[in-house]
C-alpha atoms as a PDB file:
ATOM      1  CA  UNK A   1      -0.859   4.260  10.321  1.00  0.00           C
ATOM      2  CA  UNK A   2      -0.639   7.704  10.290  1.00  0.00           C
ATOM      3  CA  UNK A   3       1.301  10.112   8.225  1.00  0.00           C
ATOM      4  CA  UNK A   4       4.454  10.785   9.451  1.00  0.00           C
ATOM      5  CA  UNK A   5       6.069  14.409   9.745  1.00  0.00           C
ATOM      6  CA  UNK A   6       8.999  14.933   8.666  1.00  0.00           C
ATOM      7  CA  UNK A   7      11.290  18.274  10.118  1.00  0.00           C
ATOM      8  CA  UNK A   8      14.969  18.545  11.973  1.00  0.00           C
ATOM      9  CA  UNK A   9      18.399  19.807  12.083  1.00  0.00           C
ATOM     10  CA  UNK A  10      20.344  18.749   8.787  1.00  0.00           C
ATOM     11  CA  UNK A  11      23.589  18.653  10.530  1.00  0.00           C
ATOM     12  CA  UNK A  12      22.430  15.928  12.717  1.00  0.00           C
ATOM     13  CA  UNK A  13      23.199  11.950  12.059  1.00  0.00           C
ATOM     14  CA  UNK A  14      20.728  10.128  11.173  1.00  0.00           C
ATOM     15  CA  UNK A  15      20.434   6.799  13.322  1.00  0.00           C
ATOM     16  CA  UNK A  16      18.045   3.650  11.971  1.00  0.00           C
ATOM     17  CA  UNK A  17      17.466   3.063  15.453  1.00  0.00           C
ATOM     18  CA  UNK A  18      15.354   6.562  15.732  1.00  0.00           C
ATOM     19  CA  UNK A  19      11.311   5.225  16.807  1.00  0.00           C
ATOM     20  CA  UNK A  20       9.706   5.768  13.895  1.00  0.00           C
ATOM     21  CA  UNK A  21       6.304   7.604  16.684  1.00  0.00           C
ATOM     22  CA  UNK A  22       9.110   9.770  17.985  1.00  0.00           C
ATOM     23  CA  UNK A  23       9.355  13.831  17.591  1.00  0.00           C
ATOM     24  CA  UNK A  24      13.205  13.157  16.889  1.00  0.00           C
ATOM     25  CA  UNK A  25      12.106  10.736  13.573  1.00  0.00           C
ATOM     26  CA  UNK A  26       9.755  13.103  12.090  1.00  0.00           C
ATOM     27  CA  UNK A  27      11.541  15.910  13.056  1.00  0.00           C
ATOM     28  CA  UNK A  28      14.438  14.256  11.287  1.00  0.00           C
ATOM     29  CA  UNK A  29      12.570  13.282   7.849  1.00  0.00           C
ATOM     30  CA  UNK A  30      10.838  17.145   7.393  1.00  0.00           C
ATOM     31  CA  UNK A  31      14.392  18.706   7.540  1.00  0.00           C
ATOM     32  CA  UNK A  32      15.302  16.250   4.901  1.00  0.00           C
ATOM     33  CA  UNK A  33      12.583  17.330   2.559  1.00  0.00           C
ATOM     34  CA  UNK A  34      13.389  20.710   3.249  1.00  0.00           C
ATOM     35  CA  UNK A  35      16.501  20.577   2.264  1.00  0.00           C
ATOM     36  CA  UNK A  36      16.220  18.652  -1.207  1.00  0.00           C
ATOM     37  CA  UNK A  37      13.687  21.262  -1.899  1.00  0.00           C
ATOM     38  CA  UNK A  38      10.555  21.369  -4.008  1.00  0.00           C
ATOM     39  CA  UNK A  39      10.255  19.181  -6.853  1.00  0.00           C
ATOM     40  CA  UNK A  40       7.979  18.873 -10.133  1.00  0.00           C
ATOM     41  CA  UNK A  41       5.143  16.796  -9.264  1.00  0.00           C
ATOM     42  CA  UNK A  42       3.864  16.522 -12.253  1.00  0.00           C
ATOM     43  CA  UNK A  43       0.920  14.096 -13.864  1.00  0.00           C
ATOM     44  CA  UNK A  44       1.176  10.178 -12.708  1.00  0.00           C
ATOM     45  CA  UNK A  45       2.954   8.712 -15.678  1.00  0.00           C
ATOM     46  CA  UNK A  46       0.716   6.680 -17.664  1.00  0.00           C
ATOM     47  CA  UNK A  47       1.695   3.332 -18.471  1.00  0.00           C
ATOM     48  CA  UNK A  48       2.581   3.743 -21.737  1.00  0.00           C
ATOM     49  CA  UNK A  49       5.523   5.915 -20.701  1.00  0.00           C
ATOM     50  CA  UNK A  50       8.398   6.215 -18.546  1.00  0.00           C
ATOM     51  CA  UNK A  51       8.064   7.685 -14.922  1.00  0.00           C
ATOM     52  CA  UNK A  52      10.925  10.474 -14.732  1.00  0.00           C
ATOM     53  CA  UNK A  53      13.558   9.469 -12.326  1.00  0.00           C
ATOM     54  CA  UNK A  54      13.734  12.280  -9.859  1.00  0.00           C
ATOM     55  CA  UNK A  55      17.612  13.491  -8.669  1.00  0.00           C
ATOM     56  CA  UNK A  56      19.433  12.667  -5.624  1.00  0.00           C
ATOM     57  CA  UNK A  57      21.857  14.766  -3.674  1.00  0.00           C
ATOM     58  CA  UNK A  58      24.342  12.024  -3.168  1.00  0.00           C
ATOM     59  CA  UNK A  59      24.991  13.994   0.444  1.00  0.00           C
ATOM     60  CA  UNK A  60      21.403  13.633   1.387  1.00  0.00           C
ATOM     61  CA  UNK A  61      20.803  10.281  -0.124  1.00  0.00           C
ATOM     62  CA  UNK A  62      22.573   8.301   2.754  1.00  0.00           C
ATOM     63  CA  UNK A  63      20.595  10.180   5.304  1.00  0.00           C
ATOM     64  CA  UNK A  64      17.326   9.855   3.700  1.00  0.00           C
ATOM     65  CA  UNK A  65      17.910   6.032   2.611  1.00  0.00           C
ATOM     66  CA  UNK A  66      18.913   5.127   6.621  1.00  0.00           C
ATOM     67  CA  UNK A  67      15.523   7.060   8.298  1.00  0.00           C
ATOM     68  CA  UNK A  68      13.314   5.388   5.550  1.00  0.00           C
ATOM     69  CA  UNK A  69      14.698   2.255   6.757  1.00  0.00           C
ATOM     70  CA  UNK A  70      14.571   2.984  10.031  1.00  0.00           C
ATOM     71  CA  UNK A  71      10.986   3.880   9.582  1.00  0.00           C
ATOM     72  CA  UNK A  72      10.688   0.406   6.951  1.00  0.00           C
ATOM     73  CA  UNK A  73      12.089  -2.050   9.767  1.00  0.00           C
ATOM     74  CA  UNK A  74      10.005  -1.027  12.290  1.00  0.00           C
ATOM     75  CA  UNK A  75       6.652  -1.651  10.478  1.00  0.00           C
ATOM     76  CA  UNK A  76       8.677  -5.236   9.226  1.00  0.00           C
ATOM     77  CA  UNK A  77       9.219  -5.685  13.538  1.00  0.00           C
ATOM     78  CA  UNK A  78       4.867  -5.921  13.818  1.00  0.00           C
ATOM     79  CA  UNK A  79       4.180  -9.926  13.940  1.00  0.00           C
ATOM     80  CA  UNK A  80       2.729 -11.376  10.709  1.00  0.00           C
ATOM     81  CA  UNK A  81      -1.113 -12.276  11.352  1.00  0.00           C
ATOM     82  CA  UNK A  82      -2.234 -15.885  11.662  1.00  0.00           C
ATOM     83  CA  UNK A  83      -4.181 -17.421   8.943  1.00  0.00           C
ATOM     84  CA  UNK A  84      -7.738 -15.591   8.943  1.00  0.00           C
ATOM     85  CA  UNK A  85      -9.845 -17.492  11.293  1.00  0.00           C
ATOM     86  CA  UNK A  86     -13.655 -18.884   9.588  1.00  0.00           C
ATOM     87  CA  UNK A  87     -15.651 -16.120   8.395  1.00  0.00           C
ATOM     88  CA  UNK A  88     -17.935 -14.887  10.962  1.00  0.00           C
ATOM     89  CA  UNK A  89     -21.930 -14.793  10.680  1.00  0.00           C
ATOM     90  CA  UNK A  90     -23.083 -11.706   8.136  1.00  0.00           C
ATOM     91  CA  UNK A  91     -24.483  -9.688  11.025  1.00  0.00           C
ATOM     92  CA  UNK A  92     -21.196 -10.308  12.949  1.00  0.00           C
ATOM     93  CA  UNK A  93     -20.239  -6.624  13.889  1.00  0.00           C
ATOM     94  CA  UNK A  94     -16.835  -6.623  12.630  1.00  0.00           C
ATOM     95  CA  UNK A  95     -19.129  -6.437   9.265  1.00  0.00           C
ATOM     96  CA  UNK A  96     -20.708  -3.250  10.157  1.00  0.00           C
ATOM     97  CA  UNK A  97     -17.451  -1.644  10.741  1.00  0.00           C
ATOM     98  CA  UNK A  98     -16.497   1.480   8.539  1.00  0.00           C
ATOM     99  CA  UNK A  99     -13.793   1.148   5.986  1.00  0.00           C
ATOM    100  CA  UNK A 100     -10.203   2.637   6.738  1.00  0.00           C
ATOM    101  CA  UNK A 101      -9.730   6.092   5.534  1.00  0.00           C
ATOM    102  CA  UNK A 102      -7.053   6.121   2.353  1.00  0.00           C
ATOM    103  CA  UNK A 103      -3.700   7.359   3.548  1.00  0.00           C
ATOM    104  CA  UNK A 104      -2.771  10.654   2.350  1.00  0.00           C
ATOM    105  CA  UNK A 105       0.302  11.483   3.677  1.00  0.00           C
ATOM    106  CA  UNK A 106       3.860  11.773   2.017  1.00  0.00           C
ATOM    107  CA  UNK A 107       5.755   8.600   2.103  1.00  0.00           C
ATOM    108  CA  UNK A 108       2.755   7.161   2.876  1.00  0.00           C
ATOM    109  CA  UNK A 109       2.618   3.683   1.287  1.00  0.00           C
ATOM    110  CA  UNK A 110      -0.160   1.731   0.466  1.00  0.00           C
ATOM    111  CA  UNK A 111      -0.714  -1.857  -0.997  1.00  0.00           C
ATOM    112  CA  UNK A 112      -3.581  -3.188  -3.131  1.00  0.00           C
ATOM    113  CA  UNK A 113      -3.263  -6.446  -3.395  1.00  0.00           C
ATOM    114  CA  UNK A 114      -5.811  -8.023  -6.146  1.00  0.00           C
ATOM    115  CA  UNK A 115      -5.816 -10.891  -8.908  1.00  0.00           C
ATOM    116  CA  UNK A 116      -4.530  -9.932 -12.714  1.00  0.00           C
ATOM    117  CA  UNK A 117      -5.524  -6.308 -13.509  1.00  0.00           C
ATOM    118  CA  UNK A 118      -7.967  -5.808 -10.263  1.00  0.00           C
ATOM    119  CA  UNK A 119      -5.022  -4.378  -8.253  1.00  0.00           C
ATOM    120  CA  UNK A 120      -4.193  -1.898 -10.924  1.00  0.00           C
ATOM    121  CA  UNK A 121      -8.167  -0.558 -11.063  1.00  0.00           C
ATOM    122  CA  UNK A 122      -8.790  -0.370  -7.520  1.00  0.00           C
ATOM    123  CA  UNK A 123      -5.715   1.507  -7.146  1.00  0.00           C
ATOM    124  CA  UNK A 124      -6.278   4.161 -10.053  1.00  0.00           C
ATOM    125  CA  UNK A 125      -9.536   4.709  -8.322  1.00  0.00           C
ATOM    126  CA  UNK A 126      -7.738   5.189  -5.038  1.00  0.00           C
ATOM    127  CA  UNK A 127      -5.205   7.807  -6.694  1.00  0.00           C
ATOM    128  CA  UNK A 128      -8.295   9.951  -8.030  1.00  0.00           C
ATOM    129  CA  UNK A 129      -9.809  10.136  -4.273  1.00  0.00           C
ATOM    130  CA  UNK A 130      -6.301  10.863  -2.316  1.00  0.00           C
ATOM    131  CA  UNK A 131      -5.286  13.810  -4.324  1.00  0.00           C
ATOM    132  CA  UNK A 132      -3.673  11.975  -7.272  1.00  0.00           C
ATOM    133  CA  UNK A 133      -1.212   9.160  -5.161  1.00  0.00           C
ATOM    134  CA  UNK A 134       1.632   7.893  -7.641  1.00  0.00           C
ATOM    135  CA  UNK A 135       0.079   4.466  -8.606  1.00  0.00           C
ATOM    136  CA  UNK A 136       3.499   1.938  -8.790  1.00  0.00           C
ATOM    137  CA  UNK A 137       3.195  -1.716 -10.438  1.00  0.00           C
ATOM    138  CA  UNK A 138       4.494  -4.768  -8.428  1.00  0.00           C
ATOM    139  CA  UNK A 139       3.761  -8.377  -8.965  1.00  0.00           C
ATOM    140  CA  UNK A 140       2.013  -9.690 -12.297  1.00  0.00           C
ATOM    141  CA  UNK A 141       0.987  -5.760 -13.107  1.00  0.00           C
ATOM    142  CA  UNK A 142       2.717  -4.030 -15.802  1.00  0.00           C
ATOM    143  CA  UNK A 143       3.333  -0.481 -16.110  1.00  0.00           C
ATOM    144  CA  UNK A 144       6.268   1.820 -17.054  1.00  0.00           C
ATOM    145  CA  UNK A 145       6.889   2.965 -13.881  1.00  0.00           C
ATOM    146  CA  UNK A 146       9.403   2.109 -10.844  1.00  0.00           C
ATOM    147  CA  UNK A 147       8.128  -1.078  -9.184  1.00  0.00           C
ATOM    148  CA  UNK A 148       7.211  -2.251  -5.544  1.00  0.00           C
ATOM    149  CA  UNK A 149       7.966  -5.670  -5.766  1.00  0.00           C
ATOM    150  CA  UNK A 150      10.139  -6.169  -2.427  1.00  0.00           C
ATOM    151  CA  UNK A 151      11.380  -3.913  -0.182  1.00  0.00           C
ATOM    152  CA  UNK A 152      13.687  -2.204  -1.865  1.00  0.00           C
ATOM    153  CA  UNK A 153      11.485  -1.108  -4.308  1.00  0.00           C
ATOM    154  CA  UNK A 154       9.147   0.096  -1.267  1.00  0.00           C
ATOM    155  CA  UNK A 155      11.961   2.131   0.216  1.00  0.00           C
ATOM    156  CA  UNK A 156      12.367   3.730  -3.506  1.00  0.00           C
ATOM    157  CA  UNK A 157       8.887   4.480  -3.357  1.00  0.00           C
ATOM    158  CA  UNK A 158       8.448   5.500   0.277  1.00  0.00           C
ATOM    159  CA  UNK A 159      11.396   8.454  -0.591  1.00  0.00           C
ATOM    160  CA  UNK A 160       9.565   9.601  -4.000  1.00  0.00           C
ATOM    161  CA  UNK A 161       6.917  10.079  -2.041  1.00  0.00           C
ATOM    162  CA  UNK A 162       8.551  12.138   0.355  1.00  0.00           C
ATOM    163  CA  UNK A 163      10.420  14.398  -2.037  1.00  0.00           C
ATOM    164  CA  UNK A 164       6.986  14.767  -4.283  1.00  0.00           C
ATOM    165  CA  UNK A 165       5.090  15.530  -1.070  1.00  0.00           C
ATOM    166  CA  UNK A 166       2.587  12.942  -1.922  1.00  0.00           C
ATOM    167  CA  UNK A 167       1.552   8.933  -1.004  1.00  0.00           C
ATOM    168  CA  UNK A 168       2.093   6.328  -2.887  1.00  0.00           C
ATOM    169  CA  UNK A 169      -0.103   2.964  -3.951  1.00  0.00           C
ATOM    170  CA  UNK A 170       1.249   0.039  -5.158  1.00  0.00           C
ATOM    171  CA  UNK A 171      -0.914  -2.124  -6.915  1.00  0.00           C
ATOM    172  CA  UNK A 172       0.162  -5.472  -6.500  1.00  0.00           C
ATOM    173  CA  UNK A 173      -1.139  -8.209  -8.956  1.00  0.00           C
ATOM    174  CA  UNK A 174      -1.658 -12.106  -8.596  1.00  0.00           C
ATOM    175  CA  UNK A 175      -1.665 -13.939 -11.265  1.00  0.00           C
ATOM    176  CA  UNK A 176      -2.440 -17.704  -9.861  1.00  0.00           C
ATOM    177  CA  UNK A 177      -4.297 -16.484  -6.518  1.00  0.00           C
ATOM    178  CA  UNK A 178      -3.399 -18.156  -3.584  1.00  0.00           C
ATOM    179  CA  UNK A 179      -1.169 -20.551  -5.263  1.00  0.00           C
ATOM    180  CA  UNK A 180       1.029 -17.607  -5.770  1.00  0.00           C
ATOM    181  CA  UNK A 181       1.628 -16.568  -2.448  1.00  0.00           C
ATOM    182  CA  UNK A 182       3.797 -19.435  -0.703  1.00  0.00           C
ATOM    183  CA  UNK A 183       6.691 -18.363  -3.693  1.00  0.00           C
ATOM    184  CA  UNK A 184       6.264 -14.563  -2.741  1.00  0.00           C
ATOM    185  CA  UNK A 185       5.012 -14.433   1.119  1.00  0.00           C
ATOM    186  CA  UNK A 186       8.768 -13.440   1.960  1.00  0.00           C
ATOM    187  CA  UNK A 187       8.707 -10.456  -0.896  1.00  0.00           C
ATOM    188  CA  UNK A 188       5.265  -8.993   0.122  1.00  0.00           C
ATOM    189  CA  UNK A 189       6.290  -9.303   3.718  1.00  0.00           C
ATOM    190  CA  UNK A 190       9.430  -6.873   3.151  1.00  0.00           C
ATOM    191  CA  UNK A 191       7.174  -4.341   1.330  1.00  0.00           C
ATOM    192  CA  UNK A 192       6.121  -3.311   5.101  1.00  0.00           C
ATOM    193  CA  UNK A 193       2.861  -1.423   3.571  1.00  0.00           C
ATOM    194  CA  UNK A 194       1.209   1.539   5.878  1.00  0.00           C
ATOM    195  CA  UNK A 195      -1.918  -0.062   5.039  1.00  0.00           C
ATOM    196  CA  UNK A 196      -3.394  -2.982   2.850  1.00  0.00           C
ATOM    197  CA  UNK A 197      -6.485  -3.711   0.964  1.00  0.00           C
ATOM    198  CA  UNK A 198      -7.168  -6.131  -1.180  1.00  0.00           C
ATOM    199  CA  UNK A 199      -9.371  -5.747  -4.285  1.00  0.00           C
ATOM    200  CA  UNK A 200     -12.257  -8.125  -4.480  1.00  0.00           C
ATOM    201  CA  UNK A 201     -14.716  -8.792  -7.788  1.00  0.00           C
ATOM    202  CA  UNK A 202     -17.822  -9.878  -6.439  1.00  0.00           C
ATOM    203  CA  UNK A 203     -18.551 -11.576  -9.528  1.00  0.00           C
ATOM    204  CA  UNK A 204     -15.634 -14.079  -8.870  1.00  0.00           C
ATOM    205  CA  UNK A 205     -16.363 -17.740  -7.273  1.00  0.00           C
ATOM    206  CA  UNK A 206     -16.274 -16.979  -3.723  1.00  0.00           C
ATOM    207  CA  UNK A 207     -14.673 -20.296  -2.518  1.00  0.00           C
ATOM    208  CA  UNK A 208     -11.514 -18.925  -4.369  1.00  0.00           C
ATOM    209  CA  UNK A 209     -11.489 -15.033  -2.986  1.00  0.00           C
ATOM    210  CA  UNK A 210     -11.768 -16.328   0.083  1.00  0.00           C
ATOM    211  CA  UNK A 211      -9.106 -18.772  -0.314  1.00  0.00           C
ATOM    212  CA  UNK A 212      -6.450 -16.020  -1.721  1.00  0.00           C
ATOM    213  CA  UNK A 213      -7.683 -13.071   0.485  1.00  0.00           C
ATOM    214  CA  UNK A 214      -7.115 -15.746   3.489  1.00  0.00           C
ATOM    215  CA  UNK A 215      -3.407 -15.801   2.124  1.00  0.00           C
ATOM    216  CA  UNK A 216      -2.510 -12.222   1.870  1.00  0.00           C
ATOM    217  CA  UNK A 217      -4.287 -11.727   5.459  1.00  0.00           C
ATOM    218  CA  UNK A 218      -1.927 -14.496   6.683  1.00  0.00           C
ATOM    219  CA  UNK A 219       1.181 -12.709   5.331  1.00  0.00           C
ATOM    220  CA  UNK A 220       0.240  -8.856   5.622  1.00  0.00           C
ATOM    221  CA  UNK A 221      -2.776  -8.333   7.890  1.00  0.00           C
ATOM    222  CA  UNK A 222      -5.587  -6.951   5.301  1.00  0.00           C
ATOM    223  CA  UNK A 223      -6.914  -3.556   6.405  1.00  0.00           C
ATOM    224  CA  UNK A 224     -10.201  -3.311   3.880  1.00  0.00           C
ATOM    225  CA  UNK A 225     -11.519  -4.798   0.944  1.00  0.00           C
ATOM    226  CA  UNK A 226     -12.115  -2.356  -2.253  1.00  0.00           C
ATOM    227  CA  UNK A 227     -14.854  -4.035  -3.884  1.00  0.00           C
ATOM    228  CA  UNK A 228     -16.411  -4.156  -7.280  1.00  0.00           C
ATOM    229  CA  UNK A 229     -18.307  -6.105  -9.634  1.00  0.00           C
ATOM    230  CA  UNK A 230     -21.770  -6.159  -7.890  1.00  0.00           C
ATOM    231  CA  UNK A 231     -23.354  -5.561 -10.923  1.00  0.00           C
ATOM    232  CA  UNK A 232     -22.567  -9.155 -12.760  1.00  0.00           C
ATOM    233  CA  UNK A 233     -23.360 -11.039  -9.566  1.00  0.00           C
ATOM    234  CA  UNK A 234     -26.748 -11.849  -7.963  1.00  0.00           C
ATOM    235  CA  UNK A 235     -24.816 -12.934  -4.754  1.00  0.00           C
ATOM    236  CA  UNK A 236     -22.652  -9.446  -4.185  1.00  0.00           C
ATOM    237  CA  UNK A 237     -23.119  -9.768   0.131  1.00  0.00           C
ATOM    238  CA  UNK A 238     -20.355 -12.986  -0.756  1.00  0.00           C
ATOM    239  CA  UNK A 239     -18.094 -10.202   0.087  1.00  0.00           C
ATOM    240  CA  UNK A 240     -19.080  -9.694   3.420  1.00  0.00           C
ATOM    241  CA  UNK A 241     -18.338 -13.233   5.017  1.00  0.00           C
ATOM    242  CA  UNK A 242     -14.904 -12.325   4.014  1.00  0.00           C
ATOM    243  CA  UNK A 243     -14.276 -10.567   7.514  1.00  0.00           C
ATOM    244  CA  UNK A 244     -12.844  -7.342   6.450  1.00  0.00           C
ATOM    245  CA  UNK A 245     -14.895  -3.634   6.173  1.00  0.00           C
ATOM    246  CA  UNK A 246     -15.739  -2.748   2.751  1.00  0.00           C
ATOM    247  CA  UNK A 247     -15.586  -0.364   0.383  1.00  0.00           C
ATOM    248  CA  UNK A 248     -17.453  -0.520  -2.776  1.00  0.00           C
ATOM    249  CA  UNK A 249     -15.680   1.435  -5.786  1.00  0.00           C
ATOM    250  CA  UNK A 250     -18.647   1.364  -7.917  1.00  0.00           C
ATOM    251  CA  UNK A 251     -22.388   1.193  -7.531  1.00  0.00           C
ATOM    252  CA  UNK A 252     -23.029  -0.687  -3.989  1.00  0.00           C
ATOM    253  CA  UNK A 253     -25.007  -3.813  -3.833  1.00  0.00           C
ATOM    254  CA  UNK A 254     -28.694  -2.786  -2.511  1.00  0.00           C
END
């Protein structure tokens, strides 16, 4: 999905129904930024401390809150994808298909999805590539910063990034793998990401990635795998019968 623009007249009212493709919506959301004004952007908090809450004008917050969620419920309206079909031969073409270009736009919101502390690497490597994205924790990942754990917490996100001209990527962690995701489908659903990868070690057994990547794809249609690991496996091209383009974050399997 592409970055949205955001410009308008402030005096207007701000309608959830607005299309989040139309002129009228971005036209709507840039005014809004205009008027809050510039804000310190400032380092990505680190995890040991506290990300600083940024200030609301209580008369803009209403406006801003109902065109995020205007712009929120209609990625939520796109039908969840069916389980992930068998993986298809390695020289399938849907294997030789480029990677999806990181989302830099503000409000942009992306979603690593990955087991333990894989979501949480993937994504700082993300941040480093996409002109230093705000990295937020949500699932089993721990950090001392606001969390994207529903969709509330993606909304919250979604208007920090806005006001701090800049995307966001939440790195969402699973602790059990697949098991997890019956218990927090409904949750990840109501994130509504702009785009989701999920964050592969090659090194894992690949009977279980493919059995918990085959669960996020069912609830939030996967967009790219961010891969790593191929260093400590002799079988790194396991990734590739997953289905999804790839992108290695460290040294690529030869």
């Amino acid at each position: 999905m592409d970055a949205a623009e955001y410009g308008g007249d402030a005096e207007e009212e701000v309608l959830p129904a607005v299309s989040t493709s139309s002129a009228a919506f971005a036209a709507i959301l840039d005014d809004l930024v205009r008027v809050v004004g510039e804000t310190e952007s400032g380092a990505l908090a680190p995890e040991t401390q506290e990300s600083p809450e940024m200030p609301e004008p209580p008369e803009l917050d209403e406006r801003l809150q109902a065109a995020l969620v205007a712009r929120q419920e209609a990625a939520e309206a796109v039908p969840v994808s069916p389980p992930a079909p068998a993986p298809a031969p390695p020289d399938s073409p849907s294997h030789a298909s480029a990677p999806p270009a990181r989302l830099r736009g503000r409000g942009d919101l992306t979603l690593v999805v990955g087991l333990g502390a894989d979501a949480v690497s993937a994504s700082r490597v993300f941040s480093a590539s996409v002109e230093d994205a705000e990295v937020r924790p949500g699932g089993c990942s721990r950090a001392a910063a606001p969390r994207v754990d529903d969709r509330r917490g993606a909304l919250r996100a979604r208007a920090d990034g806005v006001r701090r001209e800049r995307s966001v990527i939440a790195a969402y962690g699973l602790e059990h793998g697949a098991d997890d995701l019956p218990a927090l489908a409904e949750s990840l659903a109501g994130i509504a990401p702009d785009q989701v990868w999920v964050a592969v070690d090659a090194s894992r057994k690949a009977e279980d990635t493919a059995a918990w990547v085959a669960a996020v794809d069912a609830v939030l249609a996967v967009d790219g795998i961010a891969a790593s690991g191929a260093a400590f496996t002799s079988t790194p091209e396991s990734v590739d019968a997953l289905g999804f383009p790839v992108l290695w974050l460290d040294d690529a399997p030869r």
